[in-house]
PDB file of N, CA and C in Angstrom:
ATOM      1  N   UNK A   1       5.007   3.615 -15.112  1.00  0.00           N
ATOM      2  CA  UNK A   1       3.861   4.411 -15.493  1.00  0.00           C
ATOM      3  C   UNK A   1       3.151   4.882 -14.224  1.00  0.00           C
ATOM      4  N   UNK A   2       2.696   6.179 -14.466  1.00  0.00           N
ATOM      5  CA  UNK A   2       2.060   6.489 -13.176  1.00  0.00           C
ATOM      6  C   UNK A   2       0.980   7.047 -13.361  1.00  0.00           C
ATOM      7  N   UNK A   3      -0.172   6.785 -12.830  1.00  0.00           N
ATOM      8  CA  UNK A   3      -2.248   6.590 -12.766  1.00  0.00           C
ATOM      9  C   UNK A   3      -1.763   8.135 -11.908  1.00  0.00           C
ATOM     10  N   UNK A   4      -2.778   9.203 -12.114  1.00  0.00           N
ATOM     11  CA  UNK A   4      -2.799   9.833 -11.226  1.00  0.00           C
ATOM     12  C   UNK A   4      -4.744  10.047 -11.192  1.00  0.00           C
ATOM     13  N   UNK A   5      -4.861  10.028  -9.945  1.00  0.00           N
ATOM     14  CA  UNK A   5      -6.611  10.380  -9.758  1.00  0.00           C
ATOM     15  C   UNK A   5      -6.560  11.753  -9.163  1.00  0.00           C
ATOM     16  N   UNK A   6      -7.786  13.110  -8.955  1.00  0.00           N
ATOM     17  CA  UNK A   6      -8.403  14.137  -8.875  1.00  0.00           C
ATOM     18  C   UNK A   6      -9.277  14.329  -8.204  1.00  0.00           C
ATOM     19  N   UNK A   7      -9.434  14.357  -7.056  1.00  0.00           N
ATOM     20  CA  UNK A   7     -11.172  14.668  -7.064  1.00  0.00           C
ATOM     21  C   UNK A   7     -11.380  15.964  -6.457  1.00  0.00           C
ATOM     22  N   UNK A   8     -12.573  16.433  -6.802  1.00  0.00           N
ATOM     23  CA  UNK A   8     -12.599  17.924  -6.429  1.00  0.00           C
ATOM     24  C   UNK A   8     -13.997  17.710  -5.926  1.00  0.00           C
ATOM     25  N   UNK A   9     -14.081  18.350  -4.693  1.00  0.00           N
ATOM     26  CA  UNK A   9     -15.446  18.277  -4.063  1.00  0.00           C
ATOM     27  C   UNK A   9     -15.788  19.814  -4.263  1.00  0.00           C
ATOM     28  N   UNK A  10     -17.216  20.017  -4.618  1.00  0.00           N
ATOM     29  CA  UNK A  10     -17.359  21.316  -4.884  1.00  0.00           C
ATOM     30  C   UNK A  10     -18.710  21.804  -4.609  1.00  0.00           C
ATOM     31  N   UNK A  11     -19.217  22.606  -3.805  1.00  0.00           N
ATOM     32  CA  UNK A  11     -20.224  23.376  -3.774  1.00  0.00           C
ATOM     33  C   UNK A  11     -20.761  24.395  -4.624  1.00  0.00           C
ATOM     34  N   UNK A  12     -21.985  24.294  -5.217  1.00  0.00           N
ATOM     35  CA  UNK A  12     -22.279  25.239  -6.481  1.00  0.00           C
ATOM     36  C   UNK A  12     -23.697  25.711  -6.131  1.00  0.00           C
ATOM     37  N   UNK A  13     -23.542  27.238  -4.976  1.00  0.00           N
ATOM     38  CA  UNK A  13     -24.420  27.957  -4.514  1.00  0.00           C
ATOM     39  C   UNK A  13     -25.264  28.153  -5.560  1.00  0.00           C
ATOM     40  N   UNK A  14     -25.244  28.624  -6.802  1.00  0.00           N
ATOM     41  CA  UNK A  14     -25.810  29.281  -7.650  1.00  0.00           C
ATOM     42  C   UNK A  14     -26.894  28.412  -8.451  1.00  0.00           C
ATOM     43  N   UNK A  15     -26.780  27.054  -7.780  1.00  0.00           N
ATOM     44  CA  UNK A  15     -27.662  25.865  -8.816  1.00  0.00           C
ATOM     45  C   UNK A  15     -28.767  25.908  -7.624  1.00  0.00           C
ATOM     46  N   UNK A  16     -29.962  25.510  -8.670  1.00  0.00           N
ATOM     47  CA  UNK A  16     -31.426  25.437  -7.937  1.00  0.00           C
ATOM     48  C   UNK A  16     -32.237  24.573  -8.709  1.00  0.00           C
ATOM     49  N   UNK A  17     -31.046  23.702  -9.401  1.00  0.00           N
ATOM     50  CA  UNK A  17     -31.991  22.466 -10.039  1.00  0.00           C
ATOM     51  C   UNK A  17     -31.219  21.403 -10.435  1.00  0.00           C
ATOM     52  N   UNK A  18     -31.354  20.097 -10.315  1.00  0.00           N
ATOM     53  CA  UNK A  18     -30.400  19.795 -11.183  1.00  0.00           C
ATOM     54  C   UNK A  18     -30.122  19.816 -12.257  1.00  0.00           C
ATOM     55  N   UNK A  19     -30.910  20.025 -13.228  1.00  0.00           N
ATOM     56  CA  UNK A  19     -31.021  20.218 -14.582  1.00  0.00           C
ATOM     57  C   UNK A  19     -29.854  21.702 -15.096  1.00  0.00           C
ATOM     58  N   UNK A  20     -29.930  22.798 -14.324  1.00  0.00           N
ATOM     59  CA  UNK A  20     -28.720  23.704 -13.847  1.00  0.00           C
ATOM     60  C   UNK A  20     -27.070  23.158 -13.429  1.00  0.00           C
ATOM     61  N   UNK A  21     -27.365  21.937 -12.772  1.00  0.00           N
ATOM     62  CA  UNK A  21     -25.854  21.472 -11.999  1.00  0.00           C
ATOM     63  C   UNK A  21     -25.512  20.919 -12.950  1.00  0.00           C
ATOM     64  N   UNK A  22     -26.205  20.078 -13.704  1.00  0.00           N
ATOM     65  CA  UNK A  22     -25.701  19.108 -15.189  1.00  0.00           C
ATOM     66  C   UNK A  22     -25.375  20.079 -16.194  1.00  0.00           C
ATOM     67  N   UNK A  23     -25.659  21.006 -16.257  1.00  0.00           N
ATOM     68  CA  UNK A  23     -25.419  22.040 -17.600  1.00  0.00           C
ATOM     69  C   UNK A  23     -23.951  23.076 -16.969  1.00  0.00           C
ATOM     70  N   UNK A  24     -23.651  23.046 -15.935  1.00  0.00           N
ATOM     71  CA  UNK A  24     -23.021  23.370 -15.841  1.00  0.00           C
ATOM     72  C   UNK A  24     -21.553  22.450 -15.429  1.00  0.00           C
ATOM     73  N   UNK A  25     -22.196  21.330 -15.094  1.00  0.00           N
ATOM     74  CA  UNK A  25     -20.927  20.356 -14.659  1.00  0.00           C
ATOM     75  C   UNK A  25     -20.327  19.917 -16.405  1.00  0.00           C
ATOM     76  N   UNK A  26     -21.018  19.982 -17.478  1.00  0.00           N
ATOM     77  CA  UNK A  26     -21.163  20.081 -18.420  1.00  0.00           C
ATOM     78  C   UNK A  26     -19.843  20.455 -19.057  1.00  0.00           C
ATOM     79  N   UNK A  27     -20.452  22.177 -18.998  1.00  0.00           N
ATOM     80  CA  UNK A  27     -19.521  23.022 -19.130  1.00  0.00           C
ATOM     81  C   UNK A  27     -17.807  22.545 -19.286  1.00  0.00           C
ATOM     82  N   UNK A  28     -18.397  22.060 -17.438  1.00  0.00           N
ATOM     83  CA  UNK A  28     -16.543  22.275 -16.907  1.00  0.00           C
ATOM     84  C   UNK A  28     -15.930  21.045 -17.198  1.00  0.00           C
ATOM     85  N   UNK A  29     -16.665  19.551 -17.456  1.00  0.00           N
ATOM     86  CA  UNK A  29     -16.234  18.639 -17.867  1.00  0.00           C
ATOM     87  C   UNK A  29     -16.023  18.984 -19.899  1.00  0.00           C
ATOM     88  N   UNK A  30     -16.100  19.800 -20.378  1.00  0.00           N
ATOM     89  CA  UNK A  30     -15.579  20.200 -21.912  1.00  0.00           C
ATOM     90  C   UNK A  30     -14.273  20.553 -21.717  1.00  0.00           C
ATOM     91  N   UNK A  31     -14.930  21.651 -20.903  1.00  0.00           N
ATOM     92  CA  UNK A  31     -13.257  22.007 -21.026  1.00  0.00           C
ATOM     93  C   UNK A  31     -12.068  21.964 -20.404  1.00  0.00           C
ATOM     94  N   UNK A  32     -11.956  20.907 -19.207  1.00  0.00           N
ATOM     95  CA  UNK A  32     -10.853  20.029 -18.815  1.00  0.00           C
ATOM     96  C   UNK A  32     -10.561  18.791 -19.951  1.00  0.00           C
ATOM     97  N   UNK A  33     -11.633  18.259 -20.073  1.00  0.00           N
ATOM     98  CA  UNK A  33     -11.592  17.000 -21.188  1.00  0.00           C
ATOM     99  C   UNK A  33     -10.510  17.534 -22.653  1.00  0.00           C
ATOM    100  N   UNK A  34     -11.216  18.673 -22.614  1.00  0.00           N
ATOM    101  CA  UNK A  34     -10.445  19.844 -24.205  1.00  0.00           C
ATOM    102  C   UNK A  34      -8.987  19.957 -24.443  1.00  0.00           C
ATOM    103  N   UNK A  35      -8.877  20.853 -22.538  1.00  0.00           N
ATOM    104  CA  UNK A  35      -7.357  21.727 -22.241  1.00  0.00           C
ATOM    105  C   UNK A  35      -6.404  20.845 -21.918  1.00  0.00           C
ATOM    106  N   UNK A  36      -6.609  19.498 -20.874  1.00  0.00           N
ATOM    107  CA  UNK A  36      -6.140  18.789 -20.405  1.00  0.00           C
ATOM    108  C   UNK A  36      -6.075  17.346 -20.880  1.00  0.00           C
ATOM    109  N   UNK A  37      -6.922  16.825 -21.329  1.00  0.00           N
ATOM    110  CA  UNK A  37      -6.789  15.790 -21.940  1.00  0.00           C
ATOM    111  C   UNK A  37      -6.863  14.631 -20.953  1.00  0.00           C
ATOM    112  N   UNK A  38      -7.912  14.847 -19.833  1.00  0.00           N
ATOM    113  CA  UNK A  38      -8.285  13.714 -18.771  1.00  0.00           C
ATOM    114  C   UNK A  38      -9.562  13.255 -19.195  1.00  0.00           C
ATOM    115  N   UNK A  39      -9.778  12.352 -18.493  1.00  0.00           N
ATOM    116  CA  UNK A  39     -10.941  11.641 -18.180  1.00  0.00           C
ATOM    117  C   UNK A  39     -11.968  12.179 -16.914  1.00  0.00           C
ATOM    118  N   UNK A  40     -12.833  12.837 -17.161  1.00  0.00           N
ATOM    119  CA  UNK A  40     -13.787  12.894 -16.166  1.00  0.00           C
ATOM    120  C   UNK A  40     -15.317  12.483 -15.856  1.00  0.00           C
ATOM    121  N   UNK A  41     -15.195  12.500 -14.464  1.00  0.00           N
ATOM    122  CA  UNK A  41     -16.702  11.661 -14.459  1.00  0.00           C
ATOM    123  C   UNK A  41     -17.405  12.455 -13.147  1.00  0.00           C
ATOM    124  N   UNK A  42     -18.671  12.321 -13.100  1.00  0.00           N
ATOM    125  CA  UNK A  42     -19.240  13.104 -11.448  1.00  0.00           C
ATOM    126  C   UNK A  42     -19.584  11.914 -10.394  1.00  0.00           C
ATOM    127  N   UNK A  43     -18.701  11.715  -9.413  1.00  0.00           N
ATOM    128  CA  UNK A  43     -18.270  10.123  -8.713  1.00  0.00           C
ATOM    129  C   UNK A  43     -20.055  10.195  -7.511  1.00  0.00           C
ATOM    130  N   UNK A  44     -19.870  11.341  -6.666  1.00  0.00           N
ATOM    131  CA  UNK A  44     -20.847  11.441  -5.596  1.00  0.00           C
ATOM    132  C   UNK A  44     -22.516  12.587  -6.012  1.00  0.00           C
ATOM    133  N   UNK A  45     -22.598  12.646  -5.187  1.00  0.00           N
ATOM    134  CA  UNK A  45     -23.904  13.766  -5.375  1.00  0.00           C
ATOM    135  C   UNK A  45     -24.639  13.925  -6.372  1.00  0.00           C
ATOM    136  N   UNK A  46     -24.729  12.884  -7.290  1.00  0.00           N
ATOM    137  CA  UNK A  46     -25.426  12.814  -8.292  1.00  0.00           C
ATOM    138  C   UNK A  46     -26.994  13.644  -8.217  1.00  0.00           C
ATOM    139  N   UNK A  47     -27.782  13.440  -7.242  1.00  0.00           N
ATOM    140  CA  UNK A  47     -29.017  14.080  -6.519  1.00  0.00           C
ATOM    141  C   UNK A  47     -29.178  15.318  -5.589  1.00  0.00           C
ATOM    142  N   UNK A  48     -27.797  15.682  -5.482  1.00  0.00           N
ATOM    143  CA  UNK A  48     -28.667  17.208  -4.773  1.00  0.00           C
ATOM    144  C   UNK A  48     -28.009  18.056  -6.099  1.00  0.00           C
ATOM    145  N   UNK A  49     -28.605  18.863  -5.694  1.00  0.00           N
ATOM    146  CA  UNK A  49     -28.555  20.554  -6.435  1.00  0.00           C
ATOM    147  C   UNK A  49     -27.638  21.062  -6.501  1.00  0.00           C
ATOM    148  N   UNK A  50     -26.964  21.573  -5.257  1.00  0.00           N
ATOM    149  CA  UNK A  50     -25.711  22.842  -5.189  1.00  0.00           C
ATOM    150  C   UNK A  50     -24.441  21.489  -4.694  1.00  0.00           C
ATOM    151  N   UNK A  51     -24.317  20.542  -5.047  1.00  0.00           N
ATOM    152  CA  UNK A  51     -22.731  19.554  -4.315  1.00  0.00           C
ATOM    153  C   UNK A  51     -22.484  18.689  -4.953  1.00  0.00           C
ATOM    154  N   UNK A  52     -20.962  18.630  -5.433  1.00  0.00           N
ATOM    155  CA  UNK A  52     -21.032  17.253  -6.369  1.00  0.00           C
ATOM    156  C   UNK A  52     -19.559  16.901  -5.971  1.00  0.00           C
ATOM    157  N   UNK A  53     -19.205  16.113  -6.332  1.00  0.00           N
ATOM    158  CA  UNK A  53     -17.938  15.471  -5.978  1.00  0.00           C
ATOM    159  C   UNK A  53     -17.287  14.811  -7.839  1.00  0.00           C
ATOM    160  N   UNK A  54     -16.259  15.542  -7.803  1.00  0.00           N
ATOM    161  CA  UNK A  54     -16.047  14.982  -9.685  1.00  0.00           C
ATOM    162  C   UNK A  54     -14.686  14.707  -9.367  1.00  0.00           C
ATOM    163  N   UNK A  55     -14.190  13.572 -10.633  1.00  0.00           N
ATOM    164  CA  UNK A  55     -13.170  12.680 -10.287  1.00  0.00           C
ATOM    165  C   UNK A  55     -12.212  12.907 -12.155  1.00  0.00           C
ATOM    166  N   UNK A  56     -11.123  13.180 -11.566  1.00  0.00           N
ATOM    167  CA  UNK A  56     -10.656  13.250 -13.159  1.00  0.00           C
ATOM    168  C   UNK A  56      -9.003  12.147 -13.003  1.00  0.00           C
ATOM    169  N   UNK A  57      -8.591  11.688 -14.205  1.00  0.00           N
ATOM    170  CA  UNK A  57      -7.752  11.030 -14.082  1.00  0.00           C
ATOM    171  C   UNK A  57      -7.158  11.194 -15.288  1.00  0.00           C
ATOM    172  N   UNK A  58      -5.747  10.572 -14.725  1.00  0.00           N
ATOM    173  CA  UNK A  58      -5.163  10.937 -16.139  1.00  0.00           C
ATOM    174  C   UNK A  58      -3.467   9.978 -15.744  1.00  0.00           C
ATOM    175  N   UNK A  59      -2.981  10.162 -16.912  1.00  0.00           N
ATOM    176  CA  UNK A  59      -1.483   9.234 -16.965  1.00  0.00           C
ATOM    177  C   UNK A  59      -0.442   9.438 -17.837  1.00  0.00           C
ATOM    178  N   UNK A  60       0.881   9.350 -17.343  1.00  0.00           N
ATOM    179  CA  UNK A  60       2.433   9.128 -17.840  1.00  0.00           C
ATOM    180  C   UNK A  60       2.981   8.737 -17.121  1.00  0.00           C
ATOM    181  N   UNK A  61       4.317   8.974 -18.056  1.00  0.00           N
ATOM    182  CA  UNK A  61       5.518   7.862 -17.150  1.00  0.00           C
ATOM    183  C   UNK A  61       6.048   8.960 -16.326  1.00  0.00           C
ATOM    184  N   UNK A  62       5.966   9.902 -16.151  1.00  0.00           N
ATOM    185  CA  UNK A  62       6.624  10.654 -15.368  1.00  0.00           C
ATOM    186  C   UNK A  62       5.146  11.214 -14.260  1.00  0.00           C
ATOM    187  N   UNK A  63       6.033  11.473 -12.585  1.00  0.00           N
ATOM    188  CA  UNK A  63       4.801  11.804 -11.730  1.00  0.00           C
ATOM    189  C   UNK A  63       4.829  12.963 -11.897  1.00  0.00           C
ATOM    190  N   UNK A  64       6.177  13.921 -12.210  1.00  0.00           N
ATOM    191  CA  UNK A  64       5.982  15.336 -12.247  1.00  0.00           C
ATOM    192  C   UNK A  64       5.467  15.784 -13.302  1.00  0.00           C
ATOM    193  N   UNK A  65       4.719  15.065 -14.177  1.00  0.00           N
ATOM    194  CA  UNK A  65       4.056  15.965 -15.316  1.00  0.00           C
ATOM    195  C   UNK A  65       2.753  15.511 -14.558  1.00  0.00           C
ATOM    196  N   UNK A  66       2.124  14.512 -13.624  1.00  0.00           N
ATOM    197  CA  UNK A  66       0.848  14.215 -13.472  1.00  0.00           C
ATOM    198  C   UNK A  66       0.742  15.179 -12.364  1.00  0.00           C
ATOM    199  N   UNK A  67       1.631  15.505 -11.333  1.00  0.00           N
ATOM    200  CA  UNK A  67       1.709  16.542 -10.287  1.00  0.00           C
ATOM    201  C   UNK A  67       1.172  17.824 -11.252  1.00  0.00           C
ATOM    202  N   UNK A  68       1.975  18.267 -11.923  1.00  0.00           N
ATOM    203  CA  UNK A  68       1.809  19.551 -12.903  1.00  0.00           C
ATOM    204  C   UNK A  68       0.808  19.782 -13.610  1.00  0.00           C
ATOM    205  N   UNK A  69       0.133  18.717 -14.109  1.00  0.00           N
ATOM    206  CA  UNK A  69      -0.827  19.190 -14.659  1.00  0.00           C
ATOM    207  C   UNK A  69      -2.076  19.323 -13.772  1.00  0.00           C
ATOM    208  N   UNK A  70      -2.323  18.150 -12.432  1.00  0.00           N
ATOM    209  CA  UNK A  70      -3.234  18.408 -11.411  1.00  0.00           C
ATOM    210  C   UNK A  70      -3.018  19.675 -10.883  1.00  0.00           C
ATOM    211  N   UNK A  71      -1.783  20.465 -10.679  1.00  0.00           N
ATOM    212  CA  UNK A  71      -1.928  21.516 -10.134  1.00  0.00           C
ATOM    213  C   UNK A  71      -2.527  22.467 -10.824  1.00  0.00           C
ATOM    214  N   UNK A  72      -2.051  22.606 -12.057  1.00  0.00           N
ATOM    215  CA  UNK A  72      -2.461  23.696 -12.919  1.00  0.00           C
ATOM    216  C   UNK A  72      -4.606  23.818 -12.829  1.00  0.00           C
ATOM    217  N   UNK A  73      -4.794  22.212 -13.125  1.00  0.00           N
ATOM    218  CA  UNK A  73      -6.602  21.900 -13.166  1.00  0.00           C
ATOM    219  C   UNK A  73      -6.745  22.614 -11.892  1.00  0.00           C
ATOM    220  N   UNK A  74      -6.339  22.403 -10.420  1.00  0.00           N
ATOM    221  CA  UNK A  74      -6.837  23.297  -9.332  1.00  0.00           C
ATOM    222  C   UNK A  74      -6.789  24.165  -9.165  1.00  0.00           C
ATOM    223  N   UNK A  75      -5.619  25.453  -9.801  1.00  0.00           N
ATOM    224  CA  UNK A  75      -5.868  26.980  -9.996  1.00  0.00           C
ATOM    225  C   UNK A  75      -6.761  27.476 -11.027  1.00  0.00           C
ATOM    226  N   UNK A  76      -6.885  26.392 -11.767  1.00  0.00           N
ATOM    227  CA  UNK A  76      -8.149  26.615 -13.010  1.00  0.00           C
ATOM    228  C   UNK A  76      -9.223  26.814 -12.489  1.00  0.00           C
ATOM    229  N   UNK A  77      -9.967  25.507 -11.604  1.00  0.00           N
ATOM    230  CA  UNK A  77     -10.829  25.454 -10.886  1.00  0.00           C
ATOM    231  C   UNK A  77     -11.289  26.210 -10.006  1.00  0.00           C
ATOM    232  N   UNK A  78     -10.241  26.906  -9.680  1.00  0.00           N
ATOM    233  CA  UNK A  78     -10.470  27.704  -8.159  1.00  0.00           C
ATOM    234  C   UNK A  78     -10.756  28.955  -8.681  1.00  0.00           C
ATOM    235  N   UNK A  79      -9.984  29.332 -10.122  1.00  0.00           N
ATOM    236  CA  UNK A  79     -10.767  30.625 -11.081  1.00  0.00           C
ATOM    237  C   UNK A  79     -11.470  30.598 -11.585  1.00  0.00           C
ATOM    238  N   UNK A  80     -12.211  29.759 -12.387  1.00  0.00           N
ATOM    239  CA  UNK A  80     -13.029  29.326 -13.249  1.00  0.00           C
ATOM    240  C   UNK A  80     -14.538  28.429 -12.883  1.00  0.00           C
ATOM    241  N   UNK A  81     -14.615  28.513 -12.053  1.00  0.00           N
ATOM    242  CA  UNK A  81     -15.812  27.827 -11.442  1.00  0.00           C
ATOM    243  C   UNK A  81     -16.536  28.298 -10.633  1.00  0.00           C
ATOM    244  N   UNK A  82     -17.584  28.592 -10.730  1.00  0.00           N
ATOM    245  CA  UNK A  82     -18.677  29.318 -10.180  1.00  0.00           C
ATOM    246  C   UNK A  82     -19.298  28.909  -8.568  1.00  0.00           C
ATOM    247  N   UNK A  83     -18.486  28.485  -8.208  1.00  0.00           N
ATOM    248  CA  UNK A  83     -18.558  27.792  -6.865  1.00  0.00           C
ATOM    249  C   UNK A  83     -17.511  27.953  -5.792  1.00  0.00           C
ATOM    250  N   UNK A  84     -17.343  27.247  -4.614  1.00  0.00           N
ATOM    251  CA  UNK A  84     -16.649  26.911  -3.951  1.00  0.00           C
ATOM    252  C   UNK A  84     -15.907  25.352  -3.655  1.00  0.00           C
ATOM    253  N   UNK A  85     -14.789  25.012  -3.918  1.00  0.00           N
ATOM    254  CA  UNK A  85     -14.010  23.908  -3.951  1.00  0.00           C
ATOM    255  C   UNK A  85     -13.904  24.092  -2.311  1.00  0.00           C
ATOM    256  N   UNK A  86     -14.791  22.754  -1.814  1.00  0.00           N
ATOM    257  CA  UNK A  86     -14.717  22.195  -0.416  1.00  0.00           C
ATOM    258  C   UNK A  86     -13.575  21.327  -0.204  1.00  0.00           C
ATOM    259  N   UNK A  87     -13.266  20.295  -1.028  1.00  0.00           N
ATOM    260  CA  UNK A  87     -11.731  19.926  -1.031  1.00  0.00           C
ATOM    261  C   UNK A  87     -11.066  19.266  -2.024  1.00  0.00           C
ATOM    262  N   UNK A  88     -10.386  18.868  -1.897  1.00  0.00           N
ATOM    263  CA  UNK A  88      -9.616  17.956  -3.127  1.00  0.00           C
ATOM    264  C   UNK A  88      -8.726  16.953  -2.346  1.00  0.00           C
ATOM    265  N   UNK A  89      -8.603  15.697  -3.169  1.00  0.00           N
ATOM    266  CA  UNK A  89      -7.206  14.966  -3.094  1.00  0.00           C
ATOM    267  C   UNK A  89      -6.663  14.435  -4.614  1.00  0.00           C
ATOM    268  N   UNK A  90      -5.539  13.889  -4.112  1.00  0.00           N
ATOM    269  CA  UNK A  90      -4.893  13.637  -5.981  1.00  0.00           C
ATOM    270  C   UNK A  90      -3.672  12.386  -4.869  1.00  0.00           C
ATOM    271  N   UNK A  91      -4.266  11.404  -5.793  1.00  0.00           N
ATOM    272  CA  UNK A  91      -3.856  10.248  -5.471  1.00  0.00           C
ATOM    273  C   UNK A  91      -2.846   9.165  -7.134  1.00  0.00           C
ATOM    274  N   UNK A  92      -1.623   8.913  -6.501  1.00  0.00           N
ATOM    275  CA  UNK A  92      -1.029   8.321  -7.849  1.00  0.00           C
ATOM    276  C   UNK A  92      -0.719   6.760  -7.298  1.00  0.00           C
ATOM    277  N   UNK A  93      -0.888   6.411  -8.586  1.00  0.00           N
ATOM    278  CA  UNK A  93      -0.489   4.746  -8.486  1.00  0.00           C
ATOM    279  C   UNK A  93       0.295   4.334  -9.428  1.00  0.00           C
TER     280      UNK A  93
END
């Protein structure tokens, strides 16, 4: 069986509150949770405004479906998100 972890560090110019960053981290935690069928959570930056660090995970027995589907979430992300993705890693166990 293979754990695969996500994290996407992300800058979100367009927030000027947090009450804005939660409604929108919101958003994007629906509809990965929806399309993909991971687990997500917001790991760092809980307190500023425009930066958060979010962690998604997910699992099978095969690594190339956990490779495949992390890839697919980061071209999602990189279209679909109103920000800038500062970095990522994807870690399997």
């Amino acid at each position: 069986m293979v754990i695969g972890f996500l994290f996407l560090d992300i800058y979100l110019p367009c927030c000027h509150s947090l009450k804005e960053k939660r409604k929108r981290l919101q958003s994007i935690r629906d509809r990965f949770k929806n399309k993909h069928n991971v687990a997500f959570a917001e790991l760092e930056y809980q307190n500023k405004w425009q930066r958060t660090r979010i962690g998604m995970v997910t699992l099978n027995t095969e690594k190339k479906v956990v490779e495949s589907l992390f890839h697919k979430i980061l071209q999602e992300s990189e279209d679909t998100i109103d920000g800038e993705i500062i970095d990522y890693q994807i870690r399997y166990f």
